[in-house]
C-alpha atoms as a PDB file:
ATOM      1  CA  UNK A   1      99.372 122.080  74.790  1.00  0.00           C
ATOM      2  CA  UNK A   2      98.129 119.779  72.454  1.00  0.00           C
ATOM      3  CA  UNK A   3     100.864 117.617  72.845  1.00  0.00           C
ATOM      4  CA  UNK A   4      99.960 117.399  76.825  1.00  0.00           C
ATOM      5  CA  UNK A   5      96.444 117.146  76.062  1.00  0.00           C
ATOM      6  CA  UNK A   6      96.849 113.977  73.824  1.00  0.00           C
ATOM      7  CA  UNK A   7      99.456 112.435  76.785  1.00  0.00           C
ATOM      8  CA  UNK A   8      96.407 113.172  79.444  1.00  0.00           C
ATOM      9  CA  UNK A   9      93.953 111.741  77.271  1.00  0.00           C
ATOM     10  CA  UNK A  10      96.420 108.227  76.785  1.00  0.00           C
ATOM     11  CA  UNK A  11      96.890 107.843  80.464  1.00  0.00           C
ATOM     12  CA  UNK A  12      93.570 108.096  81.304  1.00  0.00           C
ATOM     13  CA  UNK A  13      92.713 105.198  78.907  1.00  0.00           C
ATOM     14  CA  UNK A  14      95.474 103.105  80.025  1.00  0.00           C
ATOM     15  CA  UNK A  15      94.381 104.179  83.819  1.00  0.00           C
ATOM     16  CA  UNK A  16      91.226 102.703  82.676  1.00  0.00           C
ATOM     17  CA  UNK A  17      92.722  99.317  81.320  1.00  0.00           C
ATOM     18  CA  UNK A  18      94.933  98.449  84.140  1.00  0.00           C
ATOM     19  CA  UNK A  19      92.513  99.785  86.778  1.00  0.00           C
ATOM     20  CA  UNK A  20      89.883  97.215  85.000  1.00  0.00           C
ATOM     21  CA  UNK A  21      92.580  94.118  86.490  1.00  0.00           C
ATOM     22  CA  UNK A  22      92.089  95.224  89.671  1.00  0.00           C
ATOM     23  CA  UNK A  23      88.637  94.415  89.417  1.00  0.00           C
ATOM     24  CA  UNK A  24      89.854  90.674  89.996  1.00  0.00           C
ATOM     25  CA  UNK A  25      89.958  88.546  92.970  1.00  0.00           C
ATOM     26  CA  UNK A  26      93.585  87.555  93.321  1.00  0.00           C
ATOM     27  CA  UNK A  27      94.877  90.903  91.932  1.00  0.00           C
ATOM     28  CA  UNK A  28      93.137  92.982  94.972  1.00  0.00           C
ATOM     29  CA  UNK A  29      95.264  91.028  98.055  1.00  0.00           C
ATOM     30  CA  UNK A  30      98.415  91.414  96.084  1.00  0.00           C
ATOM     31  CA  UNK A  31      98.133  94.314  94.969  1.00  0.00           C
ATOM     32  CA  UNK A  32      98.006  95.810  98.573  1.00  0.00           C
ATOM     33  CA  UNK A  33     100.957  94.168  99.477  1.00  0.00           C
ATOM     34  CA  UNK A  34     102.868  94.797  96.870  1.00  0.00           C
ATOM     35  CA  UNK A  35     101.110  98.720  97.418  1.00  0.00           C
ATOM     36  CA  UNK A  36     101.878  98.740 101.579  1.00  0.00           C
ATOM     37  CA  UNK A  37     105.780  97.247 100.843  1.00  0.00           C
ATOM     38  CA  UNK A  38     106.180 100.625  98.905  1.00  0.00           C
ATOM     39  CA  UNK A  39     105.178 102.570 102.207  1.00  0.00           C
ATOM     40  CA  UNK A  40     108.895 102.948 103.208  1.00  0.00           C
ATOM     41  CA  UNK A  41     109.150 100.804 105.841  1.00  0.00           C
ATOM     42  CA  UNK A  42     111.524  98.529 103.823  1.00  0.00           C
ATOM     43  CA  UNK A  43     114.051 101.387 103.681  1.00  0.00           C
ATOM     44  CA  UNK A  44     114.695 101.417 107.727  1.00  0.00           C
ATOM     45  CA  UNK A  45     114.353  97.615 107.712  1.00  0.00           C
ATOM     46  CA  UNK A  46     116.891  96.801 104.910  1.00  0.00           C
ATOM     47  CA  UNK A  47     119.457  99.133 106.012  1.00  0.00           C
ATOM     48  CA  UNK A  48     119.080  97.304 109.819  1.00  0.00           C
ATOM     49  CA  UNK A  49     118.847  94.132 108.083  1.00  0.00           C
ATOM     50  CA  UNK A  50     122.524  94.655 105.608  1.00  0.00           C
ATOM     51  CA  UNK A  51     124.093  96.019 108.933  1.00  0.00           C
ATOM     52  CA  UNK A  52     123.206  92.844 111.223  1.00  0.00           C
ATOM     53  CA  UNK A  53     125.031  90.920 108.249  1.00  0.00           C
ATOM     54  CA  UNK A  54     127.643  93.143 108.583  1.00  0.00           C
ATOM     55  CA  UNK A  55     128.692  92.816 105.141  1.00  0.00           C
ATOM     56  CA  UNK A  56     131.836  95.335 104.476  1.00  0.00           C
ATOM     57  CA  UNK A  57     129.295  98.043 101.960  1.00  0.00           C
ATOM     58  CA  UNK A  58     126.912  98.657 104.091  1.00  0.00           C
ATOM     59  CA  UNK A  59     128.408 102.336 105.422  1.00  0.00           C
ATOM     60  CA  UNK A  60     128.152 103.336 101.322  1.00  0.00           C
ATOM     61  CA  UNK A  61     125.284 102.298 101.567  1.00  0.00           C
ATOM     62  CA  UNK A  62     123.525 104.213 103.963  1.00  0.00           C
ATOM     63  CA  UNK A  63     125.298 106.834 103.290  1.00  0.00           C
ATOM     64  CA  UNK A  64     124.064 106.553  99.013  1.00  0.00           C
ATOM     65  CA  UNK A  65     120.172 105.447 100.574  1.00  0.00           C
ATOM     66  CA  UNK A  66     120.638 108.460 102.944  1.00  0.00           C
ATOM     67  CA  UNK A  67     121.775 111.590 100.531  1.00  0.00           C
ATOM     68  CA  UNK A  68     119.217 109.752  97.480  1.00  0.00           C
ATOM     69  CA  UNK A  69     116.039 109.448 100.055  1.00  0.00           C
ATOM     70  CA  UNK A  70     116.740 113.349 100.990  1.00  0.00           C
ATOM     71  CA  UNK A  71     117.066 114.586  97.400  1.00  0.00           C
ATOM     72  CA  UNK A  72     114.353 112.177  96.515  1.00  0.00           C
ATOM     73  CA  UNK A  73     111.872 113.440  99.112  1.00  0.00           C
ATOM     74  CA  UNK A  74     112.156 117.104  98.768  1.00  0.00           C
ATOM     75  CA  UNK A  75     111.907 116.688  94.845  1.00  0.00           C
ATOM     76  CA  UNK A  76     108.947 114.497  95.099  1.00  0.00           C
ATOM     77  CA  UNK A  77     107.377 116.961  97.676  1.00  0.00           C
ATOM     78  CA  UNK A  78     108.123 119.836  95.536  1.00  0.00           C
ATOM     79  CA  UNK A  79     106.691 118.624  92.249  1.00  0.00           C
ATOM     80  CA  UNK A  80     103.444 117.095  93.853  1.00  0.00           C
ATOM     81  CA  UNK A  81     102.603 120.495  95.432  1.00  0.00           C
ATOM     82  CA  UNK A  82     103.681 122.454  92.492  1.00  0.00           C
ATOM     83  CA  UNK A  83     102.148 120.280  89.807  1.00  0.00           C
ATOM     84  CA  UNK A  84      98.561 119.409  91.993  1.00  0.00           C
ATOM     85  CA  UNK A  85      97.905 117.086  89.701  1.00  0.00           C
ATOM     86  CA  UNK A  86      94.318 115.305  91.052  1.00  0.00           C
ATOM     87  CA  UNK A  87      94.207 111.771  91.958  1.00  0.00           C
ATOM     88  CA  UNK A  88      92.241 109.160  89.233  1.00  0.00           C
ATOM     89  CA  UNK A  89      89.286 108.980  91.704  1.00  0.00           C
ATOM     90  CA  UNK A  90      89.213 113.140  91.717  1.00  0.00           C
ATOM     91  CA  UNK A  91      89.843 113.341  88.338  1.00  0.00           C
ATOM     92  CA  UNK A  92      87.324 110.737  86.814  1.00  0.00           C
ATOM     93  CA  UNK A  93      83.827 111.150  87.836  1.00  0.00           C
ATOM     94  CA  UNK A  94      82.242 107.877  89.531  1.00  0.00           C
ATOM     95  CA  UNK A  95      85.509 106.290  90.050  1.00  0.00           C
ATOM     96  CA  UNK A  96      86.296 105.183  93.936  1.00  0.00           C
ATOM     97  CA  UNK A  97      89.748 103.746  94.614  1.00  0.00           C
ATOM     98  CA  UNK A  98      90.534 100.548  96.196  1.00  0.00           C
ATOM     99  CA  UNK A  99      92.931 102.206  99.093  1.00  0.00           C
ATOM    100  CA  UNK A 100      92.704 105.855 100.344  1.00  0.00           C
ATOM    101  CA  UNK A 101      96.112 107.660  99.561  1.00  0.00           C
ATOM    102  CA  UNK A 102      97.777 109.492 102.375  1.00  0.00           C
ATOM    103  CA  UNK A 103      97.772 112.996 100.356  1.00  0.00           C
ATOM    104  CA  UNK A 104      95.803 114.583  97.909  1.00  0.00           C
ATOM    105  CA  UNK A 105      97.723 114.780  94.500  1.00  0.00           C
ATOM    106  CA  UNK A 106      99.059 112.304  92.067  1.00  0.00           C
ATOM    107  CA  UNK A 107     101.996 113.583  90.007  1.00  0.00           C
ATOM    108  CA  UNK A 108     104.437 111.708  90.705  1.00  0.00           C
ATOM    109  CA  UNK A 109     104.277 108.558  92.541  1.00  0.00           C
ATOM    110  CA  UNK A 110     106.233 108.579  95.908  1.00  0.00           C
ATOM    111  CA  UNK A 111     105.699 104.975  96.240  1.00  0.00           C
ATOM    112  CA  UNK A 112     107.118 104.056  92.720  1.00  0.00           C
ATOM    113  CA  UNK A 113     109.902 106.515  92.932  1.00  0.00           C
ATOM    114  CA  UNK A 114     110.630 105.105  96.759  1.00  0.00           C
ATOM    115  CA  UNK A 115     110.549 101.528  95.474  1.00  0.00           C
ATOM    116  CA  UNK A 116     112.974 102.498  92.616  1.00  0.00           C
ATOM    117  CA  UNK A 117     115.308 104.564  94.680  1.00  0.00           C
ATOM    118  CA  UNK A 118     115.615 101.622  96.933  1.00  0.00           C
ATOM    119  CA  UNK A 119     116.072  99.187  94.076  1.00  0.00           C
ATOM    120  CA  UNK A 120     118.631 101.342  92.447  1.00  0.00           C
ATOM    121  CA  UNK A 121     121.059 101.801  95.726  1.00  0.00           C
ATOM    122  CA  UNK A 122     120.701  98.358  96.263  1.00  0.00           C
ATOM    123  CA  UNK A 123     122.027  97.597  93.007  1.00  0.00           C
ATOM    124  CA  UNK A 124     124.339  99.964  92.738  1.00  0.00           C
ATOM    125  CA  UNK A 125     126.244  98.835  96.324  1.00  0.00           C
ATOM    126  CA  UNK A 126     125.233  95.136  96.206  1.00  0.00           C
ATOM    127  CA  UNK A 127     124.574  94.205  92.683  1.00  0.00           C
ATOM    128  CA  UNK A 128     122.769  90.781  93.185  1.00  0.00           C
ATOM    129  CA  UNK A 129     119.306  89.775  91.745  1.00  0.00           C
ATOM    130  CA  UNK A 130     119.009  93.172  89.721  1.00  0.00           C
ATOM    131  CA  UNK A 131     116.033  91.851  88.367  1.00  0.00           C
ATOM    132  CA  UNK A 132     114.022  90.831  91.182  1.00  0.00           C
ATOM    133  CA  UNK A 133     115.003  94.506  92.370  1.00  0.00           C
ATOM    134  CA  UNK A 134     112.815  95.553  89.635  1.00  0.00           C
ATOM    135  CA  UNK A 135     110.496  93.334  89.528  1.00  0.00           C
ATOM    136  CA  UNK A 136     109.340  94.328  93.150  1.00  0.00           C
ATOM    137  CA  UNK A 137     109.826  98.180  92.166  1.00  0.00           C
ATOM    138  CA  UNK A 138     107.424  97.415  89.166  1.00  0.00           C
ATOM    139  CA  UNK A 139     105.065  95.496  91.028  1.00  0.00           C
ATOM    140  CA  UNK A 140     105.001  98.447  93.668  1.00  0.00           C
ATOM    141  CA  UNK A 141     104.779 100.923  91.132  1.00  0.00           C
ATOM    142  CA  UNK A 142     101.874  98.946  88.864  1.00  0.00           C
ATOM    143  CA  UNK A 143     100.104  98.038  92.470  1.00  0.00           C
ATOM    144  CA  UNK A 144      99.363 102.014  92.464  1.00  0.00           C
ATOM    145  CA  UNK A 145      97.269 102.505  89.188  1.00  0.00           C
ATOM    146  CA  UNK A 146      95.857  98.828  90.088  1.00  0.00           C
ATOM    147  CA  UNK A 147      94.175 100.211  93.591  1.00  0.00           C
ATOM    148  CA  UNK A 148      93.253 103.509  91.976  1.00  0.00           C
ATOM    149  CA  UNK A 149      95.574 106.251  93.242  1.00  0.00           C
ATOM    150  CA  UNK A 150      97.777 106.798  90.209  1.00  0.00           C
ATOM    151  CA  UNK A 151      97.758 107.415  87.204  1.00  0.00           C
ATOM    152  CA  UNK A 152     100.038 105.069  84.437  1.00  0.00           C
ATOM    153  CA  UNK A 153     102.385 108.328  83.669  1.00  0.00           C
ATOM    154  CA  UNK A 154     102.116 109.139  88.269  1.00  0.00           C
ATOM    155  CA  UNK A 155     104.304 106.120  88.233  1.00  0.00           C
ATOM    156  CA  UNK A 156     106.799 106.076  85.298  1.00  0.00           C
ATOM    157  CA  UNK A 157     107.971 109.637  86.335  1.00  0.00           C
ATOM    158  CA  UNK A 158     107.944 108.385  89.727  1.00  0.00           C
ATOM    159  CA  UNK A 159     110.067 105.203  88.827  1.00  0.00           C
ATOM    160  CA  UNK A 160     112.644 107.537  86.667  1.00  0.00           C
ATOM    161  CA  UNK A 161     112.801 110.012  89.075  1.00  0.00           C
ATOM    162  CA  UNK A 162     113.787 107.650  92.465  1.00  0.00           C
ATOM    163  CA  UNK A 163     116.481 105.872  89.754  1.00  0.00           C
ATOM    164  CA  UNK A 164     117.704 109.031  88.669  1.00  0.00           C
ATOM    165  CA  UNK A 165     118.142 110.283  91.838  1.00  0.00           C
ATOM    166  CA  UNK A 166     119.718 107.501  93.096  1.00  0.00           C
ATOM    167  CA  UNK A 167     122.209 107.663  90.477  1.00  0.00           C
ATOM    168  CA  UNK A 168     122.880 111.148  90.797  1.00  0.00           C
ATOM    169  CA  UNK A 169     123.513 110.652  94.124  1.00  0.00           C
ATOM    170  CA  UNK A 170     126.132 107.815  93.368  1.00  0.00           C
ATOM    171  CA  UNK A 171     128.000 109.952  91.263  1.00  0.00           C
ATOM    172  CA  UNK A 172     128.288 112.335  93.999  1.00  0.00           C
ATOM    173  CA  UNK A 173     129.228 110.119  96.277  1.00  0.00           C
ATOM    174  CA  UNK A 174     131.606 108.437  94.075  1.00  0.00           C
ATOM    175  CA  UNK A 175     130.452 104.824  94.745  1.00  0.00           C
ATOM    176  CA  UNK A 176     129.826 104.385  90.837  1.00  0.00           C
END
């Protein structure tokens, strides 16, 4: 337990740090962006967008983004309601978020692990600009602790979790 104890106690400070940035002008506007592209939307309109192109991957694709979101979803609902880890602003007296999140816990991050799903299938079918794939998963993911709602260690697990699961769901597709 000590082990946990020390991890809790290192989050919170980093919360603390990166929260801090937020606390800036120019961060604010972007970081809601950044936070509201996470939402999901993106994984309806990319999927509509790939199949107006009608470039020849896109059926592995939805099929990958479809089987990955599923398995994603129902793991991320299961651990949040399990775990009930409390949000920063329920966790650390005084603090108020920027944004108010849609549910009550914080372990892990649907946006981040949405936004690296995504990322991941993307790559995996398309290949492309892996990095700006990332980058905008990243940005998603670090636009959480920045308005409040997660903690640092919310969003890595989220983040491994949507890639693993996207990967997982590759090799069981075969598509890898």
């Amino acid at each position: 337990m000590e082990v946990l104890s020390r991890l809790h106690s290192y989050d919170r400070h980093l919360f603390a740090k990166i929260f801090r940035q937020g606390e800036r002008r120019m961060v604010i506007p972007m970081a809601r962006a950044l936070s509201r592209s996470g939402d999901g939307y993106l994984h309806l309109l990319i999927p509509l967008v790939l199949w107006q192109l009608q470039l020849p991957d896109v059926p592995h694709f939805l099929a990958l983004l479809t089987l990955a979101l599923g398995l994603e979803r129902g793991l991320y609902w299961s651990l949040k309601n399990s775990l009930r880890r409390p949000r920063p602003q329920n966790a650390i007296p005084g603090l108020r978020s920027l944004i108010t999140a849609a549910d009550q816990f914080s372990f892990p991050s649907g946006h981040s692990s949405g936004a690296f799903l995504l990322a991941t299938t993307l790559v995996i079918i398309f290949g492309g600009p892996v990095l700006a794939m990332y980058v905008w998963a990243g940005g998603v993911a670090l636009s959480r602790v920045l308005l409040g709602v997660h903690f640092p260690g919310d969003i890595l697990a989220g983040g491994i979790m949507g890639s693993t699961v996207a990967l997982a769901s590759a090799a069981l597709l075969g598509v890898m």
